[in-house]
PDB file of N, CA and C in Angstrom:
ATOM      1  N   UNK A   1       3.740 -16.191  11.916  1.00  0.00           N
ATOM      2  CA  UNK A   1       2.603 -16.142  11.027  1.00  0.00           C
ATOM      3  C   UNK A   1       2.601 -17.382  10.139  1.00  0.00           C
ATOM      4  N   UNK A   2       1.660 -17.433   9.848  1.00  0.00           N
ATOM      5  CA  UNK A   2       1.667 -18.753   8.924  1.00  0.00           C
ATOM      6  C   UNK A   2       1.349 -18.479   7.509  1.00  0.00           C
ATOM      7  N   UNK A   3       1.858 -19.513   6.906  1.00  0.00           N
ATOM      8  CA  UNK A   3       3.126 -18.830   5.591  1.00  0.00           C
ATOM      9  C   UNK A   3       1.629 -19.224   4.458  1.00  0.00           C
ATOM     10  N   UNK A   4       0.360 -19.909   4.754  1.00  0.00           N
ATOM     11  CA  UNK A   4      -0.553 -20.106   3.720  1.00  0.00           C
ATOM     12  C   UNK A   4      -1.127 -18.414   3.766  1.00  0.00           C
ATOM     13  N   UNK A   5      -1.445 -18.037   5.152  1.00  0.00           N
ATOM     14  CA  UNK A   5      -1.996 -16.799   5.055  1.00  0.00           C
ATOM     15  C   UNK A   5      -1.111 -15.539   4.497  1.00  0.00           C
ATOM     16  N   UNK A   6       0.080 -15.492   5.200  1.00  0.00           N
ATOM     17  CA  UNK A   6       0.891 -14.234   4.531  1.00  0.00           C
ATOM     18  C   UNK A   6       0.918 -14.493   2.718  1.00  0.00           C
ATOM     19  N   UNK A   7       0.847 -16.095   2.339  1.00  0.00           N
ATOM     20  CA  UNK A   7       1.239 -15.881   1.304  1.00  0.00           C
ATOM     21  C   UNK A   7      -0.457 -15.383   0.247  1.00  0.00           C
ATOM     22  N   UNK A   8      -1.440 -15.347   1.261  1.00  0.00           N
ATOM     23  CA  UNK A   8      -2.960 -14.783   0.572  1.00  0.00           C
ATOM     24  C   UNK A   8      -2.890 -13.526   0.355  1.00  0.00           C
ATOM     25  N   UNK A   9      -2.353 -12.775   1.779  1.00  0.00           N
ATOM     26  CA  UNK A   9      -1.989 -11.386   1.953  1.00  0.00           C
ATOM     27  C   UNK A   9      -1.087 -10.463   0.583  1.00  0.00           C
ATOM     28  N   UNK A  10       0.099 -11.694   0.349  1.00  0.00           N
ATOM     29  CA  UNK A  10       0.803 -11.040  -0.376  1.00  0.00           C
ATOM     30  C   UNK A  10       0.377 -11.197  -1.887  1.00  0.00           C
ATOM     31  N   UNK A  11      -0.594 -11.954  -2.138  1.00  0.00           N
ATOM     32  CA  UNK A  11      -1.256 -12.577  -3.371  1.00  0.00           C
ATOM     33  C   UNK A  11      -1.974 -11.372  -3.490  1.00  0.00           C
ATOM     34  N   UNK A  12      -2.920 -10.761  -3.128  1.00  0.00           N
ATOM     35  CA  UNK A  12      -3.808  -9.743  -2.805  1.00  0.00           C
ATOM     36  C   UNK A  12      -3.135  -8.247  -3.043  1.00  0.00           C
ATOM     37  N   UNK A  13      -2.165  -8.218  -2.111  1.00  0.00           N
ATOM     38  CA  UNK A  13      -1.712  -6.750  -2.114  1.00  0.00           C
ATOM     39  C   UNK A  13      -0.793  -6.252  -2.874  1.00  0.00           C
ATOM     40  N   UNK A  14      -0.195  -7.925  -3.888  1.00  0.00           N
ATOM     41  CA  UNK A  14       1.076  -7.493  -4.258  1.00  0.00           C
ATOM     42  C   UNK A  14       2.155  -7.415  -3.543  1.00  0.00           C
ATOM     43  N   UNK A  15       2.738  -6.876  -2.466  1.00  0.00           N
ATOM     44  CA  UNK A  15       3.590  -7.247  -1.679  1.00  0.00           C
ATOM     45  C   UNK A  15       4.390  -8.011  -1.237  1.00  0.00           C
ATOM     46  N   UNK A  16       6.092  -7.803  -0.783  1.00  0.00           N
ATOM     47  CA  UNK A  16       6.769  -8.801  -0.605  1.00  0.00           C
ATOM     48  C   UNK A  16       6.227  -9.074   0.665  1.00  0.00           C
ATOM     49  N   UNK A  17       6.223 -10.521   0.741  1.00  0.00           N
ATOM     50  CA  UNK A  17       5.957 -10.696   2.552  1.00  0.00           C
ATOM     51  C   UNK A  17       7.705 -10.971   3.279  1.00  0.00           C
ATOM     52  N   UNK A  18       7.525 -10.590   4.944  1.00  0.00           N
ATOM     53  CA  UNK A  18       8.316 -11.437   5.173  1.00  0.00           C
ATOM     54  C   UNK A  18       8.782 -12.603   5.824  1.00  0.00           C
ATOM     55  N   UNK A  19       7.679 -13.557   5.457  1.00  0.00           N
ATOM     56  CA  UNK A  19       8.069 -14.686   5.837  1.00  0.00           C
ATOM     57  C   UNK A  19       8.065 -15.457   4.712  1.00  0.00           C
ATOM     58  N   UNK A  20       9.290 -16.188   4.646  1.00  0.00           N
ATOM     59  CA  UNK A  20      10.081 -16.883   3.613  1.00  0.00           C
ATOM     60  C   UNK A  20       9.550 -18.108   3.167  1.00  0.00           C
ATOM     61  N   UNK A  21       8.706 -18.310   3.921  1.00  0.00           N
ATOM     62  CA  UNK A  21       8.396 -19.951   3.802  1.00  0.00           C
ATOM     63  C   UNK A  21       6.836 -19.863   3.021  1.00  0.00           C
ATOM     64  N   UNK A  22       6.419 -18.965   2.558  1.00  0.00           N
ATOM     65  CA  UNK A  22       4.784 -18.663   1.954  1.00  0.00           C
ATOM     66  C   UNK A  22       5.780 -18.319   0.529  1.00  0.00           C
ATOM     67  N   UNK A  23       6.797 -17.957   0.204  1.00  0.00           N
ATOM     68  CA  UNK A  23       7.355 -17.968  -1.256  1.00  0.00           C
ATOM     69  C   UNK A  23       6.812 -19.170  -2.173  1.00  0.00           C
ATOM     70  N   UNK A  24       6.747 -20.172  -1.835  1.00  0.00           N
ATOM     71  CA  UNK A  24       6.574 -21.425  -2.791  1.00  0.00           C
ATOM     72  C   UNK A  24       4.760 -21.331  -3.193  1.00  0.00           C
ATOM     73  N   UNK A  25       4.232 -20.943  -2.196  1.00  0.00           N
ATOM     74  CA  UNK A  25       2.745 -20.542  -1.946  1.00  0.00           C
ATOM     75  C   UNK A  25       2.107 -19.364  -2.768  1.00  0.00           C
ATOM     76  N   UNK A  26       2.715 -18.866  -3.715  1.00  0.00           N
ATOM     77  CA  UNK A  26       3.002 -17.536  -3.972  1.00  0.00           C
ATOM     78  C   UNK A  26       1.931 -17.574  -5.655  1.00  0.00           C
ATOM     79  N   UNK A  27       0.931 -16.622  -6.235  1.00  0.00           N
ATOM     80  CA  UNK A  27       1.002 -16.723  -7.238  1.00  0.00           C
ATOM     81  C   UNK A  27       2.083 -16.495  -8.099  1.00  0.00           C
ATOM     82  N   UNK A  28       3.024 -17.233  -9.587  1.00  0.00           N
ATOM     83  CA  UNK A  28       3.941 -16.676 -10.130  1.00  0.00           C
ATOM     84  C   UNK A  28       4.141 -15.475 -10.478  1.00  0.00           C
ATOM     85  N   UNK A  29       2.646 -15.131 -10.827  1.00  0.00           N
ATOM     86  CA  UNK A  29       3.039 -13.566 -11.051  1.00  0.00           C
ATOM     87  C   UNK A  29       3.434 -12.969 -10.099  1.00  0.00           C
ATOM     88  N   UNK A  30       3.748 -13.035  -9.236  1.00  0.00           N
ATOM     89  CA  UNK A  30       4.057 -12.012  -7.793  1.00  0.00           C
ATOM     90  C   UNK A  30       5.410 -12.835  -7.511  1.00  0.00           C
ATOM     91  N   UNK A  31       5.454 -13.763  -7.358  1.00  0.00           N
ATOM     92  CA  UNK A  31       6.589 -14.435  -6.877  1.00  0.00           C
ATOM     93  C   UNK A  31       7.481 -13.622  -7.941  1.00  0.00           C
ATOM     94  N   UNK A  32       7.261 -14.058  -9.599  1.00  0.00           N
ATOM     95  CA  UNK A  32       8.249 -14.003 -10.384  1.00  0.00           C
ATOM     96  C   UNK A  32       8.135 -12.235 -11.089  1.00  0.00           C
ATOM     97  N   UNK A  33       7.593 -11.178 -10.124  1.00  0.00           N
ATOM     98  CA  UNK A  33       7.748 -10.054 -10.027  1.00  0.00           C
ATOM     99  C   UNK A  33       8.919  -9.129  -9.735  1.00  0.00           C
ATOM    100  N   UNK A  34       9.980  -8.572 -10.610  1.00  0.00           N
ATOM    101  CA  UNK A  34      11.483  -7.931 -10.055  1.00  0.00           C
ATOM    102  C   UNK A  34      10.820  -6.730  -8.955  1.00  0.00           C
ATOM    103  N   UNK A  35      10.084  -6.040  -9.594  1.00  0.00           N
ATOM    104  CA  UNK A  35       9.554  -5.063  -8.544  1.00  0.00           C
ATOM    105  C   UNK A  35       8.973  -5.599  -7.320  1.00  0.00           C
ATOM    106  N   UNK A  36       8.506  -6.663  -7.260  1.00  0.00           N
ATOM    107  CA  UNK A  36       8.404  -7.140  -5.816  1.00  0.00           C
ATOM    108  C   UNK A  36       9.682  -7.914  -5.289  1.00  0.00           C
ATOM    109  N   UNK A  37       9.877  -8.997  -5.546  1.00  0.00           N
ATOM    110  CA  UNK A  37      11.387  -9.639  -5.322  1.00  0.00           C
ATOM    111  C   UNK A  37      12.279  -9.426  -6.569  1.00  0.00           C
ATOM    112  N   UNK A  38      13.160  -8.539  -6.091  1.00  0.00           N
ATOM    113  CA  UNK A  38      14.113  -8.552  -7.189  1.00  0.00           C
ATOM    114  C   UNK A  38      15.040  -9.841  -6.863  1.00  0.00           C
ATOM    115  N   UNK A  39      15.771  -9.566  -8.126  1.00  0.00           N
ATOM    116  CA  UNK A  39      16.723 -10.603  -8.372  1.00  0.00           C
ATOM    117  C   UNK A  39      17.927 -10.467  -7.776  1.00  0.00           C
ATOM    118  N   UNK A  40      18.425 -11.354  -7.631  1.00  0.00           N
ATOM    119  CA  UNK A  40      20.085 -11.746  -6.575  1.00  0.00           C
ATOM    120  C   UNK A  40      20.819 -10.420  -6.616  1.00  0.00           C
ATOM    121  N   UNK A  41      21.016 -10.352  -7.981  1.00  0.00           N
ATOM    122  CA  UNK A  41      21.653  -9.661  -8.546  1.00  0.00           C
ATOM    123  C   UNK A  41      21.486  -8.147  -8.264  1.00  0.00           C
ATOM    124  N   UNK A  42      20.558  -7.788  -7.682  1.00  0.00           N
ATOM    125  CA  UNK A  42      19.880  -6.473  -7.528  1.00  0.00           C
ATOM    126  C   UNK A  42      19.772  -6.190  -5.464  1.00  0.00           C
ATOM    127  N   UNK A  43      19.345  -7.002  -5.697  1.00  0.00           N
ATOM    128  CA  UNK A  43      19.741  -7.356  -3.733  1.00  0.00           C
ATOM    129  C   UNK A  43      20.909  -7.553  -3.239  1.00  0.00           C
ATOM    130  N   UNK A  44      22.175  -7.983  -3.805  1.00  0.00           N
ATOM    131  CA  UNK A  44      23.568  -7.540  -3.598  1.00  0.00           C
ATOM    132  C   UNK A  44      24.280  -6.383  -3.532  1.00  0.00           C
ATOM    133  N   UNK A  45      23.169  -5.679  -4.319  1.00  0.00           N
ATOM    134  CA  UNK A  45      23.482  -3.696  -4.089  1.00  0.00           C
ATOM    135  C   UNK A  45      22.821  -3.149  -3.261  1.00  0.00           C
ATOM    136  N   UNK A  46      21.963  -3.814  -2.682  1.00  0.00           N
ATOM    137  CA  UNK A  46      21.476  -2.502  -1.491  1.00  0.00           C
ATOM    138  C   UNK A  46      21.963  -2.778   0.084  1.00  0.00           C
ATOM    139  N   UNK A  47      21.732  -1.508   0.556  1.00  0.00           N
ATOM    140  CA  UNK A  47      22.714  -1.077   1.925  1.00  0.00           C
ATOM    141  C   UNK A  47      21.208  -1.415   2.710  1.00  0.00           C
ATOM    142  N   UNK A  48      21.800  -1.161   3.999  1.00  0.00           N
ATOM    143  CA  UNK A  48      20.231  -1.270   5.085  1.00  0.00           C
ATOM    144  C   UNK A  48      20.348   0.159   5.150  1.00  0.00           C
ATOM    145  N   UNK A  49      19.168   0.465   5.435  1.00  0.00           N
ATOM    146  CA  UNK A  49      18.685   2.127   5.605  1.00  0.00           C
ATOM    147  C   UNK A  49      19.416   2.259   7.140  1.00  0.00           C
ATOM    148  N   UNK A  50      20.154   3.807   7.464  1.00  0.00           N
ATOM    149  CA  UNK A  50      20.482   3.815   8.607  1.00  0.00           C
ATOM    150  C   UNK A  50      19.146   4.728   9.544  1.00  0.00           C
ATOM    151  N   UNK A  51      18.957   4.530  10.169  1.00  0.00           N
ATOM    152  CA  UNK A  51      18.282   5.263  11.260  1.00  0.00           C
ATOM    153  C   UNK A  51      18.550   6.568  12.184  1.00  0.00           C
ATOM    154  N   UNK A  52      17.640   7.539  11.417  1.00  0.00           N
ATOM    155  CA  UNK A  52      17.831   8.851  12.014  1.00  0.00           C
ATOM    156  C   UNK A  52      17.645   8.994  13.295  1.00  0.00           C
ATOM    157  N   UNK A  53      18.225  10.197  13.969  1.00  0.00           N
ATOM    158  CA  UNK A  53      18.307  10.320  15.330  1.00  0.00           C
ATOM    159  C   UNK A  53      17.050  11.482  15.394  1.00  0.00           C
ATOM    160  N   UNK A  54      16.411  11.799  16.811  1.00  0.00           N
ATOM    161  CA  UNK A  54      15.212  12.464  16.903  1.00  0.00           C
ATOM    162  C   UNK A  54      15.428  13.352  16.393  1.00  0.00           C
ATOM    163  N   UNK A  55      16.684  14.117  16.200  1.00  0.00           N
ATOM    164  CA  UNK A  55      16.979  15.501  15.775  1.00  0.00           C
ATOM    165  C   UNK A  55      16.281  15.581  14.168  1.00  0.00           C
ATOM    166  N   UNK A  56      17.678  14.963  13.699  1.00  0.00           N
ATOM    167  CA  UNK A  56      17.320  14.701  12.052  1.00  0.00           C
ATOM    168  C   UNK A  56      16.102  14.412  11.583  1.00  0.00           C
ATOM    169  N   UNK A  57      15.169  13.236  12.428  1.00  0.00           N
ATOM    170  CA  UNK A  57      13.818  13.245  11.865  1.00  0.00           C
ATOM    171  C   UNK A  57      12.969  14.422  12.079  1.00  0.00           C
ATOM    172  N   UNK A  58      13.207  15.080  12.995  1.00  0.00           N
ATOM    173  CA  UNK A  58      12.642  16.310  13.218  1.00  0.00           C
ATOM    174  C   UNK A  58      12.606  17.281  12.334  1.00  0.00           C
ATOM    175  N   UNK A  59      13.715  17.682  11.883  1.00  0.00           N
ATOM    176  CA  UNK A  59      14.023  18.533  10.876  1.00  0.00           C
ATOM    177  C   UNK A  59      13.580  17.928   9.333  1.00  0.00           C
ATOM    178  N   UNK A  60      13.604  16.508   9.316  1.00  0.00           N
ATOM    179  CA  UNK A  60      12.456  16.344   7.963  1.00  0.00           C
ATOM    180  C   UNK A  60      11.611  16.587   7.761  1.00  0.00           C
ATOM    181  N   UNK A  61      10.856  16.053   9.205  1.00  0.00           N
ATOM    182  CA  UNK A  61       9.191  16.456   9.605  1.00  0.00           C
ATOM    183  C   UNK A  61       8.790  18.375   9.099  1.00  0.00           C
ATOM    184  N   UNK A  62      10.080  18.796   9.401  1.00  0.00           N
ATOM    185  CA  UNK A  62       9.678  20.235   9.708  1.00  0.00           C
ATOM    186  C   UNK A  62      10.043  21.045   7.881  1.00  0.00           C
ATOM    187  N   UNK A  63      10.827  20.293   7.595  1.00  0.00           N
ATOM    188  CA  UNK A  63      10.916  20.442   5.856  1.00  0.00           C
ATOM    189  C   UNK A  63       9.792  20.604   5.313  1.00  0.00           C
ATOM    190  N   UNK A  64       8.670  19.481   5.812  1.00  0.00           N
ATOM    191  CA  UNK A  64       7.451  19.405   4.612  1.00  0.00           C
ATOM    192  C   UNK A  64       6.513  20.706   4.930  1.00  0.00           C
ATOM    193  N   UNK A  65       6.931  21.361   6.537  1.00  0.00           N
ATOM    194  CA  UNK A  65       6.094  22.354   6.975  1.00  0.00           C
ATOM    195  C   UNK A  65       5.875  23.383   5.961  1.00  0.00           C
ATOM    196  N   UNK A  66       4.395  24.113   5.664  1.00  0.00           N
ATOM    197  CA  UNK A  66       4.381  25.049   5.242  1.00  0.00           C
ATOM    198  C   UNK A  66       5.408  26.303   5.947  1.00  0.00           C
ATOM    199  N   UNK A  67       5.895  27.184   5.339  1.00  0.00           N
ATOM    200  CA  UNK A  67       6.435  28.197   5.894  1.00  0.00           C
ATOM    201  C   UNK A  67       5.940  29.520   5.768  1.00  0.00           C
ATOM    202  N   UNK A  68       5.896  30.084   7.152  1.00  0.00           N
ATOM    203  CA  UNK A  68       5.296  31.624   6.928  1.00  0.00           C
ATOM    204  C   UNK A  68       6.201  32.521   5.836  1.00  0.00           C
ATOM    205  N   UNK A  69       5.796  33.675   5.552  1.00  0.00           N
ATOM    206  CA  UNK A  69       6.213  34.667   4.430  1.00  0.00           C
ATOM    207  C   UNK A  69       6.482  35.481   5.042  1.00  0.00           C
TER     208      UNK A  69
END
């Protein structure tokens, strides 16, 4: 993608984009947003999300179900 457009996209929606190279392209307010890009410091604590197996998502899916009485 090209980094003038993602960086319109992300100007617009608020959103982090991810392509790295539309950062410089960025209004400051969004660029220099913690809730959109946090800081170093804050991105050194997070884990990658692990990925549920069909089972487990299943049984989330089925959590939100209404339940009979």
């Amino acid at each position: 993608m090209e980094p003038a457009v993602t960086a319109q996209e992300a100007n617009y929606a608020r959103y982090a984009s991810g392509v790295r190279d539309c950062i410089p392209l960025l209004d400051p307010a969004v660029a220099g947003d913690p809730s959109i890009y946090p800081p170093p410091e804050i991105i050194e604590k997070l884990e990658p999300a692990i990925p549920l197996s069909g089972a487990r998502r299943f049984g989330r899916r089925s959590d939100l179900e209404p339940q009979a009485r």
